[in-house]
C-alpha atoms as a PDB file:
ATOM      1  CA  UNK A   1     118.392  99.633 101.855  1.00  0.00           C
ATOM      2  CA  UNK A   2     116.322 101.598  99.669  1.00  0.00           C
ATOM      3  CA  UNK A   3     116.243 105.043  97.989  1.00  0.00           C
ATOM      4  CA  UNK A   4     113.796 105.762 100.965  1.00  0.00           C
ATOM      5  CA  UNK A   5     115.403 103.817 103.681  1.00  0.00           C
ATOM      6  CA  UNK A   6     115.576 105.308 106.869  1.00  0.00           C
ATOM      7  CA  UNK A   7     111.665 105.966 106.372  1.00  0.00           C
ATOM      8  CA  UNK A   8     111.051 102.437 105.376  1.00  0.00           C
ATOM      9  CA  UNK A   9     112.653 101.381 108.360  1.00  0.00           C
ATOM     10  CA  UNK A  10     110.723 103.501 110.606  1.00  0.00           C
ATOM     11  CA  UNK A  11     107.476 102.261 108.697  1.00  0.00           C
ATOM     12  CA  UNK A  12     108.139  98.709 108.913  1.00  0.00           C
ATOM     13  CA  UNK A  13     108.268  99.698 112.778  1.00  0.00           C
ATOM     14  CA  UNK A  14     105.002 100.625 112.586  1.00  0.00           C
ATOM     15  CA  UNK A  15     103.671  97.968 110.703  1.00  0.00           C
ATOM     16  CA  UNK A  16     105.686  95.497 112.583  1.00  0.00           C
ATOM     17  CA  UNK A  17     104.030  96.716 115.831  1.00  0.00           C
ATOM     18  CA  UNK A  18     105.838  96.678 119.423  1.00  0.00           C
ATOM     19  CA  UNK A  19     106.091  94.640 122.482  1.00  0.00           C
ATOM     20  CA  UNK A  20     104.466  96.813 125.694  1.00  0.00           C
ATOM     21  CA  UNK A  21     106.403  98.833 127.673  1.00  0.00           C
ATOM     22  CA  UNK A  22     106.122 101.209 130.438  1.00  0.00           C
ATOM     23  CA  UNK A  23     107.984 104.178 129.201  1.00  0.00           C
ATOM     24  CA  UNK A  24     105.498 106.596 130.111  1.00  0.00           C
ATOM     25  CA  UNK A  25     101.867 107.356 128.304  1.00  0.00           C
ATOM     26  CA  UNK A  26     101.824 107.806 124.789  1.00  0.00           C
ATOM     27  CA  UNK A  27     100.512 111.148 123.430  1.00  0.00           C
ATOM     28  CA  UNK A  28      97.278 110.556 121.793  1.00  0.00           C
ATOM     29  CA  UNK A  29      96.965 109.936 118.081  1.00  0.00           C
ATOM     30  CA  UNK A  30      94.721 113.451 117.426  1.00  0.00           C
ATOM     31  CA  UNK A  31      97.790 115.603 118.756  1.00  0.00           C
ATOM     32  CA  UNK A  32      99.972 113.646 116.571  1.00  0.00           C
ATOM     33  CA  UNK A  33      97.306 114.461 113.474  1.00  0.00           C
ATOM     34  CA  UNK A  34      98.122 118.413 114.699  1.00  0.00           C
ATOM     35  CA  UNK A  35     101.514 117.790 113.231  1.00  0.00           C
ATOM     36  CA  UNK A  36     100.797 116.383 109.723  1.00  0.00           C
ATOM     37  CA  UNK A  37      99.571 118.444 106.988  1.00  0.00           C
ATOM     38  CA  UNK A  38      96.000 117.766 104.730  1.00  0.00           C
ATOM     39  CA  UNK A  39      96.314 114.297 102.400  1.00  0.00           C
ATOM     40  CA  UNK A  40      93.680 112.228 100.701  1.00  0.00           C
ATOM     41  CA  UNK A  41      94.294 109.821 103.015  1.00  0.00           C
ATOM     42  CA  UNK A  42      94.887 109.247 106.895  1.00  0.00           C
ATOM     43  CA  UNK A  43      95.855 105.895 109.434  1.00  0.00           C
ATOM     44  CA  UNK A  44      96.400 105.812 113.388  1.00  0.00           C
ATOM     45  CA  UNK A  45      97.735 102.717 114.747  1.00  0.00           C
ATOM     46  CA  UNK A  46      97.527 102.345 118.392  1.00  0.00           C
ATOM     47  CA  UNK A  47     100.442  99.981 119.586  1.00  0.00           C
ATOM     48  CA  UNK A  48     100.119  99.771 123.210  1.00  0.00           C
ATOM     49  CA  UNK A  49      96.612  98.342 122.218  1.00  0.00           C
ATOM     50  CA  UNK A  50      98.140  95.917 119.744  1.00  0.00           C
ATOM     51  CA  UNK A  51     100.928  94.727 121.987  1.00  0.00           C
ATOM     52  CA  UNK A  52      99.025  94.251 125.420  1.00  0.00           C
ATOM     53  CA  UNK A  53      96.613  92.280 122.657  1.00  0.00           C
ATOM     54  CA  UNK A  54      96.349  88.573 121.599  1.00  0.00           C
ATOM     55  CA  UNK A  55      97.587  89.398 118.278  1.00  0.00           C
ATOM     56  CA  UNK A  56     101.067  90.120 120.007  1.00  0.00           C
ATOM     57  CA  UNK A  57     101.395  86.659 120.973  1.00  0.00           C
ATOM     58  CA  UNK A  58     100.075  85.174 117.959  1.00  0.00           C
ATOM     59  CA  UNK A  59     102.760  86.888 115.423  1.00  0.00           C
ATOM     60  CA  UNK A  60     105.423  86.344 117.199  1.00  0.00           C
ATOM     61  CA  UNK A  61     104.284  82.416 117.881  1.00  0.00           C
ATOM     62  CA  UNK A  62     105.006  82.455 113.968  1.00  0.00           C
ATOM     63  CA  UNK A  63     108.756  81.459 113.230  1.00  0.00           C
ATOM     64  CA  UNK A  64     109.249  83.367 109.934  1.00  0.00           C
ATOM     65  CA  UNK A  65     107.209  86.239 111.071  1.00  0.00           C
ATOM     66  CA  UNK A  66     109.191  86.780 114.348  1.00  0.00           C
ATOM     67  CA  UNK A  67     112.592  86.117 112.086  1.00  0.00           C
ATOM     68  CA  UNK A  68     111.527  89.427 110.378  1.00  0.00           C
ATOM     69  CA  UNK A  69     110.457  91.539 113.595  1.00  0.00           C
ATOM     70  CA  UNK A  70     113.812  90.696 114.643  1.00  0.00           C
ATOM     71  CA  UNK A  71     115.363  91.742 111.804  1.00  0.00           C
ATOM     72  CA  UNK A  72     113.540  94.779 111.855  1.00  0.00           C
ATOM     73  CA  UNK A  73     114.923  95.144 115.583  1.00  0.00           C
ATOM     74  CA  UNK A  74     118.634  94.509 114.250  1.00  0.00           C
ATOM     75  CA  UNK A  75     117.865  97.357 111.144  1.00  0.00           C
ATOM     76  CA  UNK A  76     116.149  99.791 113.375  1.00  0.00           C
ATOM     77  CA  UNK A  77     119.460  99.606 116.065  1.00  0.00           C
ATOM     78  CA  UNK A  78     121.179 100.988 113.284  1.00  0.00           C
ATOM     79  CA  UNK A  79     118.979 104.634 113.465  1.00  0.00           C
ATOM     80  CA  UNK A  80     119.071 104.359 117.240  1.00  0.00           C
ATOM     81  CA  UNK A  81     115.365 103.704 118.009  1.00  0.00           C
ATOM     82  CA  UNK A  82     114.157 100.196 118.850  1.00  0.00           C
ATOM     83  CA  UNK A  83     110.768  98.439 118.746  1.00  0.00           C
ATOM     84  CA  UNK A  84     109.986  98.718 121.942  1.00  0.00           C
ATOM     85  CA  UNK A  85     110.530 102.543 121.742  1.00  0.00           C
ATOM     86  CA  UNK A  86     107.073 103.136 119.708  1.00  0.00           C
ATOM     87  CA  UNK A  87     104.046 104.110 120.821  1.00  0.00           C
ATOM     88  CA  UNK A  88     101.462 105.428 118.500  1.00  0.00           C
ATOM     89  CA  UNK A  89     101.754 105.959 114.614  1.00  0.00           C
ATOM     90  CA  UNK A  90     100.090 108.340 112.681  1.00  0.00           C
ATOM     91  CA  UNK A  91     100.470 108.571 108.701  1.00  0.00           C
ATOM     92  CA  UNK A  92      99.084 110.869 105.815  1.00  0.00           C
ATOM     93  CA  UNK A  93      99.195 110.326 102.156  1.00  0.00           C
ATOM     94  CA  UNK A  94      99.219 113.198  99.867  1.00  0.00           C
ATOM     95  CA  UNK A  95      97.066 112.711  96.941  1.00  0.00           C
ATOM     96  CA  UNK A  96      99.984 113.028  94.477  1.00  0.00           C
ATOM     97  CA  UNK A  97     102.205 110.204  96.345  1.00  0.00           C
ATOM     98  CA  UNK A  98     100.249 108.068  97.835  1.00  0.00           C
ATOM     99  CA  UNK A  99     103.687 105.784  98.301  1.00  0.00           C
ATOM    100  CA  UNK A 100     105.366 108.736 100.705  1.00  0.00           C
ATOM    101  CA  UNK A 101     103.257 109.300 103.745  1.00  0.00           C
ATOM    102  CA  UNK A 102     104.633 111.740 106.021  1.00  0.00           C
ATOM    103  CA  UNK A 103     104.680 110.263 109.288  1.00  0.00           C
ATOM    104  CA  UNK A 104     104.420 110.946 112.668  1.00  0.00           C
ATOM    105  CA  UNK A 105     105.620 109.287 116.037  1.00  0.00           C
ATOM    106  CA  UNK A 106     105.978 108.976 119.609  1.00  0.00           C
ATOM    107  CA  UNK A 107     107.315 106.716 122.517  1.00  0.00           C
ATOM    108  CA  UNK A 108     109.427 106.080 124.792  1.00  0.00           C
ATOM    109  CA  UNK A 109     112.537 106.886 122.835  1.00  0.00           C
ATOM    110  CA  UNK A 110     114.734 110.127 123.594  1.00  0.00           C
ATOM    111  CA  UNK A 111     116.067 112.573 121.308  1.00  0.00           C
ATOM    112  CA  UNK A 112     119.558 113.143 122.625  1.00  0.00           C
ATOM    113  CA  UNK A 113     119.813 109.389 122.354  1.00  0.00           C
ATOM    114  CA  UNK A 114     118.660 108.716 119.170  1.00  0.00           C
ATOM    115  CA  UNK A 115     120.666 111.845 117.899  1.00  0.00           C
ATOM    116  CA  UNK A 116     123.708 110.795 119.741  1.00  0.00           C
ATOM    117  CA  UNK A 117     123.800 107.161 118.029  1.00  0.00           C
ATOM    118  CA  UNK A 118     123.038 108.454 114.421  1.00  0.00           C
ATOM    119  CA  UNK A 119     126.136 110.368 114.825  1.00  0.00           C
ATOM    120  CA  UNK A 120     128.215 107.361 115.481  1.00  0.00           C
ATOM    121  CA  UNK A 121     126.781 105.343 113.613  1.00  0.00           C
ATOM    122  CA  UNK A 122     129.545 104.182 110.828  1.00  0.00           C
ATOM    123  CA  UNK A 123     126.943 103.219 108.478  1.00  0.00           C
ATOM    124  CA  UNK A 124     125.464 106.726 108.367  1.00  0.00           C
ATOM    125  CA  UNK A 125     125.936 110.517 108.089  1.00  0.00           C
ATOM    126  CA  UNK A 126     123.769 112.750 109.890  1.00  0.00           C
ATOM    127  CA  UNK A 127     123.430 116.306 109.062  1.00  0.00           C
ATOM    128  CA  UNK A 128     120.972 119.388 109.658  1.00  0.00           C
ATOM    129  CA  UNK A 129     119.596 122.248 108.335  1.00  0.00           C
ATOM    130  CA  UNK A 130     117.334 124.807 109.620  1.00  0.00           C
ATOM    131  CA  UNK A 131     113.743 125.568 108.684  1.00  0.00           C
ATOM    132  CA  UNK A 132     111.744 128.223 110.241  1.00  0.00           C
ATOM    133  CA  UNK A 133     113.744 128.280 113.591  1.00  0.00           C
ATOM    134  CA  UNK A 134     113.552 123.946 113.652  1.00  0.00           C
ATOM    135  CA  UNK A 135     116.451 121.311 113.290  1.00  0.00           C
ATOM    136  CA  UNK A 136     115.410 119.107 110.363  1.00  0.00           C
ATOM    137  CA  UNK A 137     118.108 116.749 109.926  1.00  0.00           C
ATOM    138  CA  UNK A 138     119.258 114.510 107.264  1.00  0.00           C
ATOM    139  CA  UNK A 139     120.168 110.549 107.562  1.00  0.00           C
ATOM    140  CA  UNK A 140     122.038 109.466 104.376  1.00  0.00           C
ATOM    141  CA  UNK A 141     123.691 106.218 104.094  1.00  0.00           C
ATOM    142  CA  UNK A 142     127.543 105.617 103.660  1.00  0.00           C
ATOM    143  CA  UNK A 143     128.898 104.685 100.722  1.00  0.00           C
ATOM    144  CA  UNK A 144     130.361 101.335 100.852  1.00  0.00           C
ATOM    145  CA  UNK A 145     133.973  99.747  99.584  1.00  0.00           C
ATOM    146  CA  UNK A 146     134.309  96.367  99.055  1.00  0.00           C
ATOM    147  CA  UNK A 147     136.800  94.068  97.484  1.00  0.00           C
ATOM    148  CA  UNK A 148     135.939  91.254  94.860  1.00  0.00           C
ATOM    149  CA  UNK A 149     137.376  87.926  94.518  1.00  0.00           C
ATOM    150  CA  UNK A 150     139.862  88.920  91.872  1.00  0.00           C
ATOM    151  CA  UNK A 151     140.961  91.898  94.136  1.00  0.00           C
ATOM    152  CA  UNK A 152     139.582  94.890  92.636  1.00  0.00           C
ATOM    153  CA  UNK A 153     138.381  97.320  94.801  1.00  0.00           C
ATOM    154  CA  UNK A 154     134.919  98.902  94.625  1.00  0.00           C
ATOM    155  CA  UNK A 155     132.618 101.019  95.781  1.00  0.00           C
ATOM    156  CA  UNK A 156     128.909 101.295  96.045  1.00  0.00           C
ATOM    157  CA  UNK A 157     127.130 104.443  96.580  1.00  0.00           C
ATOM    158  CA  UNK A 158     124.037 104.416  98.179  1.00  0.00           C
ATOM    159  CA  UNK A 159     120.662 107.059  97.779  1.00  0.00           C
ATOM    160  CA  UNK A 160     119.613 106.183 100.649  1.00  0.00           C
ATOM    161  CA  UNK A 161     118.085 109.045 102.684  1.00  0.00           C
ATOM    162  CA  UNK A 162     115.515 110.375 105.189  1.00  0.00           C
ATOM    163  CA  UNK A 163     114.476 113.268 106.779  1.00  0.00           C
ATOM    164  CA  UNK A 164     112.959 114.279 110.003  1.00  0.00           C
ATOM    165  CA  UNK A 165     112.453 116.689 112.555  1.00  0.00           C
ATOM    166  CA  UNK A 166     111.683 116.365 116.965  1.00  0.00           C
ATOM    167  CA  UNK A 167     109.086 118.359 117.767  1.00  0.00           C
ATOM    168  CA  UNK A 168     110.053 117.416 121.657  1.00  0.00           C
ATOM    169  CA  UNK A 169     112.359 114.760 123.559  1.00  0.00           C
ATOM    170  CA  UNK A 170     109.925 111.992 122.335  1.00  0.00           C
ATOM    171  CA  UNK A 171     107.791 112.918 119.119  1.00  0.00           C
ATOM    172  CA  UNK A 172     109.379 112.895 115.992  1.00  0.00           C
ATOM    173  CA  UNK A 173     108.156 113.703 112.447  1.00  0.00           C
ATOM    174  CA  UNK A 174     109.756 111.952 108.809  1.00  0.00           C
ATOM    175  CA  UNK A 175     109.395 111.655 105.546  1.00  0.00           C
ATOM    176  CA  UNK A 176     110.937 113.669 102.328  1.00  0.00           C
ATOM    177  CA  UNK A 177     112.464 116.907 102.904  1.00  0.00           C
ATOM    178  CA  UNK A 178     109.129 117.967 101.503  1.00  0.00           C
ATOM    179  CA  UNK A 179     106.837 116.336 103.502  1.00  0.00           C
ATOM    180  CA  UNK A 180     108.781 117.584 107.021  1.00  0.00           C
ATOM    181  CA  UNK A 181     109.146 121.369 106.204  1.00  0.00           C
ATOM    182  CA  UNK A 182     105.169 121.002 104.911  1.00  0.00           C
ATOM    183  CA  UNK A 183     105.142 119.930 108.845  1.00  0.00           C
ATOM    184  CA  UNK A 184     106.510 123.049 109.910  1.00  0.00           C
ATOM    185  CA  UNK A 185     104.495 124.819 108.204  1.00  0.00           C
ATOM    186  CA  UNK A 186     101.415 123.382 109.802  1.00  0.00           C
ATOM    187  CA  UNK A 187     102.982 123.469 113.095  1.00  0.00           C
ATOM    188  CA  UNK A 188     104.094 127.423 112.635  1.00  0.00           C
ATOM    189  CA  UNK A 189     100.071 128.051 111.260  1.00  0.00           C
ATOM    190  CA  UNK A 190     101.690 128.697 107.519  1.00  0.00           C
ATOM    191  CA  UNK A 191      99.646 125.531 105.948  1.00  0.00           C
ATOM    192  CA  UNK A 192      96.434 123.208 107.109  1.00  0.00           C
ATOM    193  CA  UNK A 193      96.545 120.373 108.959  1.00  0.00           C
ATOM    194  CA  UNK A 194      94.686 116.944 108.271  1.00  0.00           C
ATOM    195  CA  UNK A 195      92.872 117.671 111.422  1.00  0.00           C
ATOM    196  CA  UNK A 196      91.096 120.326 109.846  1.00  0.00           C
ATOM    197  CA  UNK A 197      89.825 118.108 106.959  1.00  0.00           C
ATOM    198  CA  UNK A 198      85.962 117.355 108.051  1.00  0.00           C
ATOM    199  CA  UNK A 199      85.790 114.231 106.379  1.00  0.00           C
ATOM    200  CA  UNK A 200      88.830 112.638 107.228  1.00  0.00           C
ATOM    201  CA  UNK A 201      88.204 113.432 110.577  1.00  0.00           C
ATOM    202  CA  UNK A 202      84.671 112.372 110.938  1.00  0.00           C
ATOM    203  CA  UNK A 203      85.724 109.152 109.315  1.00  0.00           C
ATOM    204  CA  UNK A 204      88.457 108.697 111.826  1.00  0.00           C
ATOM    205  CA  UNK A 205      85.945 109.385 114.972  1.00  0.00           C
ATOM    206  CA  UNK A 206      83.609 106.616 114.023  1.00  0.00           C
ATOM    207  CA  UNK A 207      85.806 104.324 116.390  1.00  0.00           C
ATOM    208  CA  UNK A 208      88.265 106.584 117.911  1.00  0.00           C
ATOM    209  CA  UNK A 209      89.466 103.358 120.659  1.00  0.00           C
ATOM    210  CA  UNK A 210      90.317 100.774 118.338  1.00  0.00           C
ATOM    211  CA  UNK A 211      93.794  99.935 117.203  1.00  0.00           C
ATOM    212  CA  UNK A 212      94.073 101.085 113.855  1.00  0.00           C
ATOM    213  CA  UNK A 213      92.309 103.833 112.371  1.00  0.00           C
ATOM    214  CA  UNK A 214      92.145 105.048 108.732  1.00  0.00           C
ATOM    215  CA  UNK A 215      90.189 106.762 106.370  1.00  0.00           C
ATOM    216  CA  UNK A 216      91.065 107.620 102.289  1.00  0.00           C
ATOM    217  CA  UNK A 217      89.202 110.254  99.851  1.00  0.00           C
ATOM    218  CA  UNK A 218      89.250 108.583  96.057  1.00  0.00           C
ATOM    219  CA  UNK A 219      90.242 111.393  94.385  1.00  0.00           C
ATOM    220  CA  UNK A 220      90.478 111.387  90.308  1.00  0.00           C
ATOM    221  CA  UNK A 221      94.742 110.715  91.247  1.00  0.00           C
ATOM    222  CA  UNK A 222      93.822 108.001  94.034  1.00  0.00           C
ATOM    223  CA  UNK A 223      91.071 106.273  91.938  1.00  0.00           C
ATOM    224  CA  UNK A 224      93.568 106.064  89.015  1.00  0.00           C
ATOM    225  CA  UNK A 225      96.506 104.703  91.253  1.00  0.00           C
ATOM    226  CA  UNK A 226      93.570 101.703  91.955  1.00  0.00           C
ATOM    227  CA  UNK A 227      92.851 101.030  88.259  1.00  0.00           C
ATOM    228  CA  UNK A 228      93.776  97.348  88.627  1.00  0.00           C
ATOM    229  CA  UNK A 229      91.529  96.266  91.157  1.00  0.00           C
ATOM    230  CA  UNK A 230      88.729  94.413  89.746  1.00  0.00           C
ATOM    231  CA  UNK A 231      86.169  96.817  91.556  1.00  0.00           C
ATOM    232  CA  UNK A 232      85.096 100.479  89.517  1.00  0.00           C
ATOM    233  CA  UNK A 233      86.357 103.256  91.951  1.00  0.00           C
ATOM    234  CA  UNK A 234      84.558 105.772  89.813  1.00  0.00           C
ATOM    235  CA  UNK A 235      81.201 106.069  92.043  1.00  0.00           C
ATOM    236  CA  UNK A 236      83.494 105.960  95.448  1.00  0.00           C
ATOM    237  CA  UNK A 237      83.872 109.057  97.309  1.00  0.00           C
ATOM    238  CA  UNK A 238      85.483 107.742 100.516  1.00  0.00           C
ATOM    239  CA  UNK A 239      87.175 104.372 102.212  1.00  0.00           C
ATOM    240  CA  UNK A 240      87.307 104.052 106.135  1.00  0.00           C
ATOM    241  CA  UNK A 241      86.777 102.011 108.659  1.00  0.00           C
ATOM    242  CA  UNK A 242      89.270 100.273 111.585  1.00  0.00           C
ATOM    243  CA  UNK A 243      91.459  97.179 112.748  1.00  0.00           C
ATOM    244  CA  UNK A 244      90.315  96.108 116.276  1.00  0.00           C
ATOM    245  CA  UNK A 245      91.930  93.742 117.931  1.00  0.00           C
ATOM    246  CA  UNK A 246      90.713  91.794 121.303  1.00  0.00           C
ATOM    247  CA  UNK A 247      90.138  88.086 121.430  1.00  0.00           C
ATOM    248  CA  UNK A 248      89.495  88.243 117.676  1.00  0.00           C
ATOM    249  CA  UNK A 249      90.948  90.379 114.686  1.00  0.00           C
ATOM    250  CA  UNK A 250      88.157  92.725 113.678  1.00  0.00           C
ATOM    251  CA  UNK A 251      87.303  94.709 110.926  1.00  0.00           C
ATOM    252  CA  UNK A 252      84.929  97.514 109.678  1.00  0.00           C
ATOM    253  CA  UNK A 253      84.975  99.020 106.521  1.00  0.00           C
ATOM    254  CA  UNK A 254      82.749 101.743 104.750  1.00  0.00           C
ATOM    255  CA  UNK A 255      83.020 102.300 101.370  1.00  0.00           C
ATOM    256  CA  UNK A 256      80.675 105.382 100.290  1.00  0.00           C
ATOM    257  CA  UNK A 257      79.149 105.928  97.146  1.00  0.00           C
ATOM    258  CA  UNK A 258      77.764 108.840  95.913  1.00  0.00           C
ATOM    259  CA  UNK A 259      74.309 107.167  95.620  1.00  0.00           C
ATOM    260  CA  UNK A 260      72.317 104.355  97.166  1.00  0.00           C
ATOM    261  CA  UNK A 261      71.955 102.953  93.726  1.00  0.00           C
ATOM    262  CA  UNK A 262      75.758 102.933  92.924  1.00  0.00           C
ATOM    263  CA  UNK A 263      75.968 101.434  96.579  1.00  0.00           C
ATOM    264  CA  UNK A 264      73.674  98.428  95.898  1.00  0.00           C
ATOM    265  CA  UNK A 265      75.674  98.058  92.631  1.00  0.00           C
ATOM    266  CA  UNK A 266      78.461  97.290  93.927  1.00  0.00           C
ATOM    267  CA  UNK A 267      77.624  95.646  97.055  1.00  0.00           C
ATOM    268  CA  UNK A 268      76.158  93.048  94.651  1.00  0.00           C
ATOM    269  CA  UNK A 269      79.430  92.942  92.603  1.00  0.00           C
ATOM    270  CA  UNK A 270      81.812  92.511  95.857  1.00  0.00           C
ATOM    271  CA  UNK A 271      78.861  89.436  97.019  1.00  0.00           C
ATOM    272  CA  UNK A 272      79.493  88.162  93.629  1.00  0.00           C
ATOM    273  CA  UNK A 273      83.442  88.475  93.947  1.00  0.00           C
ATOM    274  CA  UNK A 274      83.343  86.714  97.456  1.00  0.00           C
ATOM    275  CA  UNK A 275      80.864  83.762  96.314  1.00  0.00           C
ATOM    276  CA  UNK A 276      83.151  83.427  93.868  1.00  0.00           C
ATOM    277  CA  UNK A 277      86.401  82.601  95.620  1.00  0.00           C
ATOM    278  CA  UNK A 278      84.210  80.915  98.183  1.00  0.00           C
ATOM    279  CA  UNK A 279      83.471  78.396  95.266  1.00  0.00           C
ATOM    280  CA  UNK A 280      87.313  78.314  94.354  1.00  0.00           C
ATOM    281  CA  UNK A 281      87.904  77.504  97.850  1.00  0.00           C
ATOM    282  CA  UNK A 282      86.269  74.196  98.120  1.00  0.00           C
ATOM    283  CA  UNK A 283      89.389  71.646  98.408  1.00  0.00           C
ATOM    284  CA  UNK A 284      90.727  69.590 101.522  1.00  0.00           C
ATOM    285  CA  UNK A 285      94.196  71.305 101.184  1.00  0.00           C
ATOM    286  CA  UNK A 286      94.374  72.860 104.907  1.00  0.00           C
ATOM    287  CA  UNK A 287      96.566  76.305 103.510  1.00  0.00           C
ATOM    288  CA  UNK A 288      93.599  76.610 101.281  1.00  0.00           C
ATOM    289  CA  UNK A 289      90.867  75.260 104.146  1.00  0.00           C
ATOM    290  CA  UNK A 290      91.944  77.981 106.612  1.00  0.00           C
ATOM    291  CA  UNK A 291      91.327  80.640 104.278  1.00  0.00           C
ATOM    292  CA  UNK A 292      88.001  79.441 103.205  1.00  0.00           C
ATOM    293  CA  UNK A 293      87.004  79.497 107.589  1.00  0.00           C
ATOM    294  CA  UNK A 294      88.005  82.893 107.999  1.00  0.00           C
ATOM    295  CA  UNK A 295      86.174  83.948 104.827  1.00  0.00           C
ATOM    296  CA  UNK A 296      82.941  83.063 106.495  1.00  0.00           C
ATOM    297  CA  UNK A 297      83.167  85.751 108.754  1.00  0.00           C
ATOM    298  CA  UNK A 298      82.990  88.096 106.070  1.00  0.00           C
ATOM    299  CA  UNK A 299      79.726  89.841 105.725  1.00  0.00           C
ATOM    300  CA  UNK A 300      78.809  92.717 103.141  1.00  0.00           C
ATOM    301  CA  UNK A 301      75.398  95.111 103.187  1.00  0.00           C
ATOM    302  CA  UNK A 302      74.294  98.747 102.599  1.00  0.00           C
ATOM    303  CA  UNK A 303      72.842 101.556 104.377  1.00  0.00           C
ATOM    304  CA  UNK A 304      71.443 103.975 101.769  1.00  0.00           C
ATOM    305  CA  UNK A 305      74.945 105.467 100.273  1.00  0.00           C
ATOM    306  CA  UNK A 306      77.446 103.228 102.030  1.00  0.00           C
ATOM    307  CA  UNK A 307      78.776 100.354 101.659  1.00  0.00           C
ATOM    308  CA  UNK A 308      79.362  98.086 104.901  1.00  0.00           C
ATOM    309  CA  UNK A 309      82.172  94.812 105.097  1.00  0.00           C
ATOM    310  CA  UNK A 310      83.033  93.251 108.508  1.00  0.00           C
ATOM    311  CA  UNK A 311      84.236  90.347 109.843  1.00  0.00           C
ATOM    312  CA  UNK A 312      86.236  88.282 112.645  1.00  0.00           C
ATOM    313  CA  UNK A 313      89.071  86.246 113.138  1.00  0.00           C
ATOM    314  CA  UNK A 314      89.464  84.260 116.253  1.00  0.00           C
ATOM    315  CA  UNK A 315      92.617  84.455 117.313  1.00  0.00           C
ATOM    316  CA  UNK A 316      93.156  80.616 117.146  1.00  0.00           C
ATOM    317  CA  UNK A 317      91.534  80.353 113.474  1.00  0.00           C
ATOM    318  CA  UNK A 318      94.260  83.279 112.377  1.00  0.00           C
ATOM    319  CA  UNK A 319      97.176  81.773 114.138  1.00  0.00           C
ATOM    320  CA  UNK A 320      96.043  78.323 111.525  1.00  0.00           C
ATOM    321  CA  UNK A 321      95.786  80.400 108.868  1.00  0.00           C
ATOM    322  CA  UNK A 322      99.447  81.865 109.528  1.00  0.00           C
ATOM    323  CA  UNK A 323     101.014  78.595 110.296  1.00  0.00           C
ATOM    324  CA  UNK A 324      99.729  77.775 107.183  1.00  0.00           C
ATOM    325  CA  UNK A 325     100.484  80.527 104.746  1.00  0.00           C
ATOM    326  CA  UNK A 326     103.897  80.982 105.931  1.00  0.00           C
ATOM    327  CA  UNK A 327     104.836  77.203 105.591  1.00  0.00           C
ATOM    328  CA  UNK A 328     107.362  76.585 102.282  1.00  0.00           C
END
């Protein structure tokens, strides 16, 4: 695993999704917000949504896709929380490192449990500390001996580690050591939470029933962190929009500009862009084919300062364009 592992694995649980389950309601995604301090930018992901959904069926209909849920499942046994365990997801990204969201989540999972299996877990150490009267504990991965072909013994060390801290039986908060006590903090009234970020929020309650939710300032840090995008950031003050999901795969996203000029701009350029690999896309090669069909869906247009892009996927036309991206 990697220098960040036991938080990758608990983010490729969220962006694996879970099956349904009937462990009890999940807590909504604005108390889990409570929890998580002010970022540039902000996602909710509403699983029980996602897995009583279409989609569900259509991901794991795909061989290689379902081969890496599973191995996901097999990974995530080793932290004592499964798939199934997950309810709702909520992420912020401080400006600084946009790749280390601290992250928040609930389910059906229980702390004693989950606590009781790190510690036996021979992969693993588990140990704790105490911050402002909470637990935070520390998952670190085991070094590792092995033995070579020409019998020499040796050892790899691993830097993998992860932090994180219950809240109660069945809400749980990760990330760096950082990012958890900055959780405390907001939970003991010592620092701001996202929730209290106007724009963020605003953004978020544009849709607040679809399945994922997420909204991103473009800060001078986040607009630089997007410099290779073929699309000028510059006049951008804000990203957000959400993932539906139903009998098609929905989108809405807003892109705001600081002026309806600057909007038209580059509503114009992103038209251009997607004429553009429209006209790439004319071939009878049927990976290529089902890209072009969903494409069509795509529609881009302005109201004064913002910039609007939706479109829809049918589940059958996505479950085509799956088969045929993740043939060899």
């Amino acid at each position: 695993m990697r220098k960040t592992g036991f938080l990758a694995l608990l983010l490729l649980t969220a962006m694996t999704a879970v099956s349904a389950s009937s462990l009890g309601a999940p807590r909504a995604g604005g108390s889990l917000l409570d929890y998580l301090p002010d970022g540039s930018g902000v996602a909710v992901i509403d699983f029980q949504k996602i897995a009583g959904s279409p989609l569900w069926s259509v991901i794991n209909s795909q061989d290689k896709i379902k081969n890496e849920i599973d191995k996901a499942q097999s990974e995530m046994s080793d932290l004592g929380v499964k798939l199934t365990d997950v309810h709702t997801v909520a992420l912020v990204f401080p400006a600084s490192k946009m790749g280390e969201p601290t992250v928040a989540l609930n389910g059906g999972f229980d702390q004693s449990d989950v606590l009781s299996r790190l510690r036996t877990n021979e992969k693993l150490t588990l140990t704790s500390e105490q911050y402002k009267g909470f637990d935070v504990y520390k998952v670190r991965s085991r070094s590792v001996t092995s033995r070579t072909e020409q019998g020499r013994t040796t050892t790899s060390r691993s830097n993998d580690e992860g932090y994180f801290v219950f809240y109660d039986a069945s809400t749980v908060v990760l990330g760096s050591r950082t990012a958890v006590q900055t959780s405390i903090d907001v939970k003991t009234g010592a620092a701001a939470s996202v929730t209290q970020n106007s724009k963020l929020s605003e953004a978020l309650a544009q849709n607040p029933g679809a399945a994922v939710r997420f909204a991103l300032s473009i800060t001078p840090t986040v607009s630089n962190g997007l410099s290779d995008l073929p699309l000028d950031f510059s006049t951008i003050s804000m990203i957000f929009g959400t993932v539906d999901v139903g009998t098609s795969l929905d989108l809405n996203a807003t892109l705001r500009s600081d002026n309806s000029e600057h909007a038209k701009s580059l509503a114009d350029r992103l038209n251009g862009l997607l004429s553009m690999v429209n006209g790439f896309l004319i071939t009878k090669d049927p990976k290529v084919e089902s890209i072009a069909e969903a494409l069509k869906s795509v529609s881009i247009t302005t109201v004064d300062t913002d910039v609007k892009i939706t479109g829809s996927l049918p589940m059958n036309l996505l479950s085509s364009l799956l088969s045929n991206v993740t043939k060899k």
